[in-house]
Protein backbone atom coordinates (compact mmCIF):
# COMPACT_ATOMS: atom_id res chain seq x y z
CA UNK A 1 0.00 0.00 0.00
CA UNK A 2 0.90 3.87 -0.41
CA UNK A 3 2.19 3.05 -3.56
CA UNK A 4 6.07 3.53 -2.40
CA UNK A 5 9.12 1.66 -2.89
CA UNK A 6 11.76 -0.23 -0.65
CA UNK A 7 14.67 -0.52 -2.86
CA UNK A 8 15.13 2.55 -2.75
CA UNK A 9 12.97 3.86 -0.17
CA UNK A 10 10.46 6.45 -1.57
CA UNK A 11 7.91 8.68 -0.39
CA UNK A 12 4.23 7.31 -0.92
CA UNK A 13 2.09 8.93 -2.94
CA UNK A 14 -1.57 8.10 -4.10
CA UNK A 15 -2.73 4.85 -5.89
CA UNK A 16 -3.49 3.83 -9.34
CA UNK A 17 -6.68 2.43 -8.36
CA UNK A 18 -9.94 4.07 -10.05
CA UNK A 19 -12.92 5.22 -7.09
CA UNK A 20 -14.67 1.82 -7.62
CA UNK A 21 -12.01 -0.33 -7.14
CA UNK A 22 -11.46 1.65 -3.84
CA UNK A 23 -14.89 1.16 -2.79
CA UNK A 24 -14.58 -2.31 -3.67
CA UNK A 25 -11.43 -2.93 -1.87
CA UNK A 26 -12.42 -1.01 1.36
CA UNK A 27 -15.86 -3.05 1.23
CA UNK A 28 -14.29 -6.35 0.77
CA UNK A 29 -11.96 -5.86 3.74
CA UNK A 30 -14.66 -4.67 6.10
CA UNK A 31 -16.17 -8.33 4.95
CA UNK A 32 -13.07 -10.31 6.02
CA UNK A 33 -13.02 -8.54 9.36
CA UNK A 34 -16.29 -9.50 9.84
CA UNK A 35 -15.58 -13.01 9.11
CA UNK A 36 -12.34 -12.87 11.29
CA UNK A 37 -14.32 -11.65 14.43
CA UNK A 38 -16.90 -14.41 14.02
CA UNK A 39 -14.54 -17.33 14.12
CA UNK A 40 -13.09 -16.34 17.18
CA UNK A 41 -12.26 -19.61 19.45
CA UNK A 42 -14.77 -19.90 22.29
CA UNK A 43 -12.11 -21.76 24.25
CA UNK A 44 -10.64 -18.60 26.06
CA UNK A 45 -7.33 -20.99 25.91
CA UNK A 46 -6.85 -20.35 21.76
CA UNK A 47 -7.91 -16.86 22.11
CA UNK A 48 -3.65 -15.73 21.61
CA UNK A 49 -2.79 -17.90 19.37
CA UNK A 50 -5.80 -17.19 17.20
CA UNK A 51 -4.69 -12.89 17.57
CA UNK A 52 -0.98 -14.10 16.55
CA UNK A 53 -2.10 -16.21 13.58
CA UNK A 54 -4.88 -14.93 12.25
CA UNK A 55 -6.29 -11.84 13.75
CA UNK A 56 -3.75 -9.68 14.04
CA UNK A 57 -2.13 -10.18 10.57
CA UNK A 58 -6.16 -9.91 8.57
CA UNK A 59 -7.28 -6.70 11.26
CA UNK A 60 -3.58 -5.42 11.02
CA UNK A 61 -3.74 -5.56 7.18
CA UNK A 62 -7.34 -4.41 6.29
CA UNK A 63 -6.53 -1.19 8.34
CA UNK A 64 -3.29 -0.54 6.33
CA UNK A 65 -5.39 -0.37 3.17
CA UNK A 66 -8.25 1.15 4.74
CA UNK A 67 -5.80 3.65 6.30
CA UNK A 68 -4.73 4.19 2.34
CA UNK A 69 -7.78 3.80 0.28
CA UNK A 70 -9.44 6.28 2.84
CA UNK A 71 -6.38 9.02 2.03
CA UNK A 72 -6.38 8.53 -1.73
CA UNK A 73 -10.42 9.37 -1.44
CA UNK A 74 -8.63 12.70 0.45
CA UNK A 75 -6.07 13.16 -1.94
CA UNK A 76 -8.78 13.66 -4.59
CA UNK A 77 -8.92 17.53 -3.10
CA UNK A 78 -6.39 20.03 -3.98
CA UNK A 79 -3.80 20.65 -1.01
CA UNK A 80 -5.48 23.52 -0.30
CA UNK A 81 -8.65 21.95 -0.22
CA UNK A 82 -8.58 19.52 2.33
CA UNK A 83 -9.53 19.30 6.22
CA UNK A 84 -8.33 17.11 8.85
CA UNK A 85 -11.97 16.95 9.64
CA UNK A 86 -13.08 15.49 6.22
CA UNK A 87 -14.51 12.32 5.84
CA UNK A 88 -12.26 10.45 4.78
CA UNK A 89 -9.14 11.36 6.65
CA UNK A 90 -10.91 11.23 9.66
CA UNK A 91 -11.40 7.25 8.48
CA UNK A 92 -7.49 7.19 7.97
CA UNK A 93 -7.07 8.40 11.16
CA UNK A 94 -9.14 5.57 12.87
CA UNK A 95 -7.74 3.09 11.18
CA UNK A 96 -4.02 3.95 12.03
CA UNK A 97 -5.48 4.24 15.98
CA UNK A 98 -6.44 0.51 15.45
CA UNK A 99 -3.15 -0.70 14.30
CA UNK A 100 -1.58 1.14 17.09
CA UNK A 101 -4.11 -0.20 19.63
CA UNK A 102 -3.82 -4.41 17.59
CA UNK A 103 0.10 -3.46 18.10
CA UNK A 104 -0.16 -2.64 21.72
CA UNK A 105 -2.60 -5.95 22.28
CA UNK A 106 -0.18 -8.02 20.62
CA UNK A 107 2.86 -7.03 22.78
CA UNK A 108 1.52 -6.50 25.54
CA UNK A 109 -1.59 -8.15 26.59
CA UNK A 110 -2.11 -11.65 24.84
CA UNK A 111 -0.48 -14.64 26.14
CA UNK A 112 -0.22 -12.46 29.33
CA UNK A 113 2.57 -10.15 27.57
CA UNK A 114 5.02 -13.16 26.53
CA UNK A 115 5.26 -11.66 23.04
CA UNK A 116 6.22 -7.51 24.28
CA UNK A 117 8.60 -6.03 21.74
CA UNK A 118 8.01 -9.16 19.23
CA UNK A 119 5.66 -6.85 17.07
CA UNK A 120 6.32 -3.35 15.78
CA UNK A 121 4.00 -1.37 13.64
CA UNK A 122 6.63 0.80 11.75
CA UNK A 123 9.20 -1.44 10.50
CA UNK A 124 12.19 0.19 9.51
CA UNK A 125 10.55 3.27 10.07
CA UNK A 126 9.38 3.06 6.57
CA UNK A 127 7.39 5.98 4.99
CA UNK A 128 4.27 3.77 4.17
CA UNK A 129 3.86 3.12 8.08
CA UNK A 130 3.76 6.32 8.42
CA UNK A 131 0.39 8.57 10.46
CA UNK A 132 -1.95 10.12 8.05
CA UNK A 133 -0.78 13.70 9.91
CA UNK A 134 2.39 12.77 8.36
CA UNK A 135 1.06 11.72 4.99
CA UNK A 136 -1.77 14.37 4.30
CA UNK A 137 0.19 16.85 2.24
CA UNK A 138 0.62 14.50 -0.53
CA UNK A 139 0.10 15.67 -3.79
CA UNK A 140 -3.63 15.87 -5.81
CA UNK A 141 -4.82 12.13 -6.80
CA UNK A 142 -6.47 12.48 -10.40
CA UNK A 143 -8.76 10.65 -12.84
CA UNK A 144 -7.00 7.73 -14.77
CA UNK A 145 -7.61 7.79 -18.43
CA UNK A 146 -6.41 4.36 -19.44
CA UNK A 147 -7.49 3.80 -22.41
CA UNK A 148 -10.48 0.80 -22.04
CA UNK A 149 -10.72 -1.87 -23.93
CA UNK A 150 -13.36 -2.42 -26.76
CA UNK A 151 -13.80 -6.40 -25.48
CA UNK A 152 -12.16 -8.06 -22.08
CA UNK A 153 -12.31 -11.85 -21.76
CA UNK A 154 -11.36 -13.72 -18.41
CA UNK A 155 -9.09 -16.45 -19.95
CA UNK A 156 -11.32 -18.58 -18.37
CA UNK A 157 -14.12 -18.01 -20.74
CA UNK A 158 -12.53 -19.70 -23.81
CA UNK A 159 -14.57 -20.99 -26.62
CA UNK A 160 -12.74 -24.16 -27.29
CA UNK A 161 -9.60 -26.25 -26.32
CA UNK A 162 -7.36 -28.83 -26.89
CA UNK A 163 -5.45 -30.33 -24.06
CA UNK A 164 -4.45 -33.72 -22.96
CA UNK A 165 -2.83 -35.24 -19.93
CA UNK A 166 0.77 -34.21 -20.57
CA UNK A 167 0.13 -30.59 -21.00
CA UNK A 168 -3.46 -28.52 -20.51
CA UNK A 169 -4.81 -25.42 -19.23
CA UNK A 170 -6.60 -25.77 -15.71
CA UNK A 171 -9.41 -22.69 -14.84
CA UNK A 172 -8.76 -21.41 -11.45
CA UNK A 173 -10.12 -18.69 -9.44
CA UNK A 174 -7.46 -17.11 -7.23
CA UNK A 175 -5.13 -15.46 -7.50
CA UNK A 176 -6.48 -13.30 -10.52
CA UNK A 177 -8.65 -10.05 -10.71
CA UNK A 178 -11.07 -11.95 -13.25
CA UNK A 179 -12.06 -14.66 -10.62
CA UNK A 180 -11.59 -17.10 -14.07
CA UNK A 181 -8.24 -17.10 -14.90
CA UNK A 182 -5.96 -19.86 -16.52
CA UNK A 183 -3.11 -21.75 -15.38
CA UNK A 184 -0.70 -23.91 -17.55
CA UNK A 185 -0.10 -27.43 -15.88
CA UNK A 186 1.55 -30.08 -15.36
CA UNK A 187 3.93 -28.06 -13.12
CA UNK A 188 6.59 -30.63 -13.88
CA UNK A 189 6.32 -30.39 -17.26
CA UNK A 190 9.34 -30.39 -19.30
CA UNK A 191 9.71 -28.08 -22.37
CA UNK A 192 10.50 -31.41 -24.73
CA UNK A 193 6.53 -33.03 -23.31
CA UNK A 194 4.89 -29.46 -23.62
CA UNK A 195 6.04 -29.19 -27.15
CA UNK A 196 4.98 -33.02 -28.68
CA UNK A 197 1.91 -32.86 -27.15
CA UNK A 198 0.67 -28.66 -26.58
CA UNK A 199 -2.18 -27.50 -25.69
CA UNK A 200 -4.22 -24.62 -27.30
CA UNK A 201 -7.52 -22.79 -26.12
CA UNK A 202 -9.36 -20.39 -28.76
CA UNK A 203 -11.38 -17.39 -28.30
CA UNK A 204 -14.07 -15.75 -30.87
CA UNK A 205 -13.26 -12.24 -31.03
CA UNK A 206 -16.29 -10.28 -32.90
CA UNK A 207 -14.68 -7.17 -34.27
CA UNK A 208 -17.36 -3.83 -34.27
CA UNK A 209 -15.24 -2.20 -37.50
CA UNK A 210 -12.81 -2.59 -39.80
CA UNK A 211 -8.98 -0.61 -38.16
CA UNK A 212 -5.96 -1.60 -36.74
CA UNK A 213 -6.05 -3.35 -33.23
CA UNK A 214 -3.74 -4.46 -30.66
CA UNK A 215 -4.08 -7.93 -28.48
CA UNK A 216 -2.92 -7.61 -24.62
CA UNK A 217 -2.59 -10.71 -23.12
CA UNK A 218 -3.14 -9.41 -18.95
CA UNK A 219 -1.49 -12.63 -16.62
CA UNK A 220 -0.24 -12.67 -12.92
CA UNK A 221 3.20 -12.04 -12.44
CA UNK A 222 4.89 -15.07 -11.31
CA UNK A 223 8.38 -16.69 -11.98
CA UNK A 224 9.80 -20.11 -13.78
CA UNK A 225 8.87 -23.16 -12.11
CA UNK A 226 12.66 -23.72 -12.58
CA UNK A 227 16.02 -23.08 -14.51
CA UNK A 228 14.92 -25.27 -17.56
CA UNK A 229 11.53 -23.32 -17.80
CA UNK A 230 10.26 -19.99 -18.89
CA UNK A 231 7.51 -17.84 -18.74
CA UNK A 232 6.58 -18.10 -22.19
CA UNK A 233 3.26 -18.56 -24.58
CA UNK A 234 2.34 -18.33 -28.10
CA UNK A 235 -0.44 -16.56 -29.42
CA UNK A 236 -2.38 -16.63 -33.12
CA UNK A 237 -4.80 -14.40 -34.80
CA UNK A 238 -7.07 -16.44 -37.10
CA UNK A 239 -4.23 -17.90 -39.68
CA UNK A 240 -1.51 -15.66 -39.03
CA UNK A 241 1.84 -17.17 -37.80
CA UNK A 242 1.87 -17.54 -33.99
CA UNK A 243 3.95 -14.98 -32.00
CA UNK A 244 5.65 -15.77 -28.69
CA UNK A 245 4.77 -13.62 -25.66
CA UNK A 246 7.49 -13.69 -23.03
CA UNK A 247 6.18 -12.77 -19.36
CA UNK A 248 9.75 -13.50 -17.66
CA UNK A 249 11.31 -10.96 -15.58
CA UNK A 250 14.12 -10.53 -13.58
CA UNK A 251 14.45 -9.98 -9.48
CA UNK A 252 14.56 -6.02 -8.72
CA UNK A 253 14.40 -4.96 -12.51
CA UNK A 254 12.34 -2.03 -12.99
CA UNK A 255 9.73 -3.94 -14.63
CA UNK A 256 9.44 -6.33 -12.10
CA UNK A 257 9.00 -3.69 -9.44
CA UNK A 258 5.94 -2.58 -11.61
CA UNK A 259 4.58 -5.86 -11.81
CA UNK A 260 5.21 -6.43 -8.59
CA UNK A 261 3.19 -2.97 -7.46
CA UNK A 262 0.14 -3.85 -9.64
CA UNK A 263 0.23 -7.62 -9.69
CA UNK A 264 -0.17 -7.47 -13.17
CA UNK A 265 2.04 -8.26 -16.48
CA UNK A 266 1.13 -7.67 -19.66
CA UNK A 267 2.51 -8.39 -23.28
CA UNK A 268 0.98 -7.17 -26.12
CA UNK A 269 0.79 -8.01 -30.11
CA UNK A 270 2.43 -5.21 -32.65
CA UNK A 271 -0.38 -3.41 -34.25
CA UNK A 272 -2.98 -5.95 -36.48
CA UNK A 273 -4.82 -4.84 -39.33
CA UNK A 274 -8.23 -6.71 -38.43
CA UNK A 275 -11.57 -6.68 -40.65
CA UNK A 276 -15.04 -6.28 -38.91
CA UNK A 277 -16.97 -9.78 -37.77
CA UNK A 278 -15.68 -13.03 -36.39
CA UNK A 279 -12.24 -13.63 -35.55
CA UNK A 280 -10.15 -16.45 -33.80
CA UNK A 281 -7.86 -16.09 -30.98
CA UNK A 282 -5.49 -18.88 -29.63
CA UNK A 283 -3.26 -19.48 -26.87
CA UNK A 284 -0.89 -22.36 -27.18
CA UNK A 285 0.95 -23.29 -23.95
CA UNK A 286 4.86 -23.02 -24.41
CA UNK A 287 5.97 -23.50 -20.51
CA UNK A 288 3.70 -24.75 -17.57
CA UNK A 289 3.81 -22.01 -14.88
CA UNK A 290 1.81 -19.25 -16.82
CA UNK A 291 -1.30 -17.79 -15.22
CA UNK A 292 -3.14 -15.55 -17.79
CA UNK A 293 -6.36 -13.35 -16.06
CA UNK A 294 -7.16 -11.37 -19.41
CA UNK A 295 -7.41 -10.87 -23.05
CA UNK A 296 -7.62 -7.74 -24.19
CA UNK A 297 -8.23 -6.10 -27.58
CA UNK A 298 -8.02 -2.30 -28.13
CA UNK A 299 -8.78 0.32 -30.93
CA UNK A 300 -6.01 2.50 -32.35
């Protein structure tokens, strides 16, 4: 959260999230506390270890981003603009109180203080741990204007495919933004099996107009399963020769760092010349490992 940087340290500064995927964030957190709190142990005798394994680390974490999501709705306002009695900072304020106070319970009072000075709340004194007095001169959040895409398919939602034992796609739910995402599997499959036998889903892309297009293929960002593998798949528009996409990067490079801040990767097909109606998209599987969330297609 805060949108800063370790290596090297940086200041934070607002998100890249749009208002709705704040809402939806903030909303979905205030649902796992809820579920947290009701599966409390009623044997008083689990009640620490349940705070040390589970409570503290969900609570702890759902009022970091609530702490966050609540100052980039602030940081909407010009500097000039803003309160310390608005809305939403007032919400950031509450929710750095309630790390401070899950902090002070953790060290102090469960497990009749066995764990004091085990937990700190500012690691490293890091700017992202930082109060929201200390963070509320940031500068002006504004409007994203990402371009949209004309037509967004979970990878899940394929129209046809060809797998076998040896080498297939697998749907799977988490973790991916589309909640239908696709992994490639065996994960010890070897490049030499993958190729003999590979395996290929299609999508039917209906084109509005006749222009030039470009193909993003959206995945998680994840590593190779090993030294021998990759992070590698092949793509094909109707008969047109397939083109590798290469998702692999590299520890600390600044593209991994991105990834890493979004948890998103994306590769994307040099500019097509498409005609208007029914087209075919495939995905052939070149290394197991590869988790795609999203095909994309947008207008130039």
């Amino acid at each position: 959260m805060g949108w800063s940087r370790i290596e090297p340290i940086t200041p934070t500064h607002p998100t890249d999230f749009s208002l709705k995927e704040i809402d939806n964030r903030i909303a979905d957190f205030q649902s796992l506390e809820k579920e947290t709190l009701s599966q409390q142990p009623f044997d008083k005798s689990y009640e620490s270890a349940y705070f040390q394994l589970v409570k503290y680390p969900i609570m702890a974490a759902s009022k970091m981003n609530q702490k966050f999501l609540n100052l980039d709705l602030f940081y909407t306002l010009k500097p000039e603009e803003r309160s310390d009695l608005n809305a939403h900072f007032q919400k950031a304020l509450s929710a750095y109180e309630d790390i401070k106070s899950l902090t002070n319970q953790y060290n102090q009072t469960i497990s009749k203080g066995k764990w004091q000075y085990m937990m700190d709340m500012s690691p490293r004194d890091l700017p992202v741990f930082k109060s929201p007095l200390e963070l509320k001169n940031i500068e002006q959040k504004t409007k994203l204007t990402s371009p949209k895409p004309i037509i967004s398919i979970a990878a899940g939602q394929f129209n046809r495919i060809q797998s076998n034992p040896a080498a297939y796609w697998e749907k799977i739910s988490e973790p991916s933004f589309s909640h239908n995402a696709l992994v490639s599997k065996p994960f010890l499959s070897d490049k030499t099996t993958i190729a003999s036998t590979p395996s290929v889903v299609e999508y039917d892309l209906d084109i509005p107009n006749d222009g030039q297009y470009i193909i993003q293929v959206q995945a998680i960002p994840l590593h190779p399963l090993n030294r021998k593998a990759g992070q590698k798949i092949a793509i094909q528009i109707d008969n047109q020769p397939f083109q590798m996409l290469d998702f692999e990067t590299f520890d600390r490079s600044e593209e991994w760092k991105e990834n890493v801040l979004t948890n998103k990767t994306t590769k994307s097909t040099p500019m097509l010349q498409l005609d208007k109606g029914r087209h075919t998209f495939k995905m052939k599987m070149i290394d197991a490992g590869i988790l795609v969330d999203y095909i994309l297609i947008y207008s130039q």
